[in-house]
Protein backbone atom coordinates (compact mmCIF):
# COMPACT_ATOMS: atom_id res chain seq x y z
CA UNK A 1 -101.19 13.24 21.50
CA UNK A 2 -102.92 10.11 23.08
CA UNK A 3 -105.96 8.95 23.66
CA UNK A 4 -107.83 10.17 27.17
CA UNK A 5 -110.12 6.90 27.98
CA UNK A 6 -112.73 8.78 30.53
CA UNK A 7 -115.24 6.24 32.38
CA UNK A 8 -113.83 3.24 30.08
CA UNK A 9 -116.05 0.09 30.78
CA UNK A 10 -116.88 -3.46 29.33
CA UNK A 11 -120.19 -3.50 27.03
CA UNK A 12 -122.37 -6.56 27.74
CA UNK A 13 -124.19 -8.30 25.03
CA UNK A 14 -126.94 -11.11 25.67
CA UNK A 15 -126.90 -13.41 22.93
CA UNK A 16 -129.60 -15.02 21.18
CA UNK A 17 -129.43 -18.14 23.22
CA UNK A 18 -130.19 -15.99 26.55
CA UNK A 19 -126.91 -15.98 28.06
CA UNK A 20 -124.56 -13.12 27.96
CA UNK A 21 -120.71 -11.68 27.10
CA UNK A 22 -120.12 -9.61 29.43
CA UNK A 23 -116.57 -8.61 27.30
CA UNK A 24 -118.23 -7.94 24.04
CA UNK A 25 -116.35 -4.42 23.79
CA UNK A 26 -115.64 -1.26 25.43
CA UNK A 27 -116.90 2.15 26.11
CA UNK A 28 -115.36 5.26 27.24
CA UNK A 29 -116.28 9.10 26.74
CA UNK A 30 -114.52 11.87 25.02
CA UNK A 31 -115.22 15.19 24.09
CA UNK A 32 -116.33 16.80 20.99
CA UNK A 33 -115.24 19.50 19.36
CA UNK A 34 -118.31 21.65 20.95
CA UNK A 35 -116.99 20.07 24.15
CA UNK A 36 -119.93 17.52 24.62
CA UNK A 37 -119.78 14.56 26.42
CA UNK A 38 -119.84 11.36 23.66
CA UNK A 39 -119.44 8.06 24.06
CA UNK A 40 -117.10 5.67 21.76
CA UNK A 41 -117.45 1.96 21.79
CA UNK A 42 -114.70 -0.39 20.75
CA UNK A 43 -114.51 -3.87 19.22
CA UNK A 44 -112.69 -6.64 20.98
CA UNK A 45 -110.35 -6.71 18.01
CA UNK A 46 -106.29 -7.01 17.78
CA UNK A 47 -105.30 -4.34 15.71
CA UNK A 48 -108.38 -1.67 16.40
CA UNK A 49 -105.67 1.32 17.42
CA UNK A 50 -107.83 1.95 20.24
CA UNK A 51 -108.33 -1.96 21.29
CA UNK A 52 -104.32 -2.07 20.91
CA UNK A 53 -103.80 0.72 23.01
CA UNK A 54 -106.15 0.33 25.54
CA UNK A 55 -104.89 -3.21 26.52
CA UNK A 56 -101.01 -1.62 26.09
CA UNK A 57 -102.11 0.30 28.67
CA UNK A 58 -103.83 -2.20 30.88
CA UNK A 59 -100.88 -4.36 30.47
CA UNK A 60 -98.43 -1.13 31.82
CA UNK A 61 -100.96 -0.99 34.81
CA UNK A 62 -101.45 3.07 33.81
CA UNK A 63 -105.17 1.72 32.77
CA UNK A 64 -107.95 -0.48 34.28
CA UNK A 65 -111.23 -0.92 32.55
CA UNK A 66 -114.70 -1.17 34.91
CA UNK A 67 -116.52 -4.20 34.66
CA UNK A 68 -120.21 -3.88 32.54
CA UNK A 69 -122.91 -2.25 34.34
């Protein structure tokens, strides 16, 4: 079974020297076994399963990801 990605965003960062990444990973929410609400973030990284999938997806056009709050 895949992966649902529910609300899946960009994470912003601000870095040390005051500016800011607004790509520095991902969020999206899943539920728990209790059926809570829980978000999972995930690393700008080639070859994270998620990362990989996520940007399969994207690539397809079956995915988009929201821009940072």
């Amino acid at each position: 079974m895949s992966e649902i990605y529910t609300d899946l965003k960009y994470v912003k960062q601000e870095l040390p020297d005051g500016s800011v990444n607004d790509k520095a990973g991902m969020r999206y929410t899943k539920k728990n076994n209790a059926n809570e609400d829980v978000a999972i973030f995930v690393p700008m990284s080639e070859g994270n399963r998620h990362y990989d999938d996520i940007m399969k997806r994207v690539e397809e056009g079956t995915l988009t990801i929201e821009a940072a709050d």
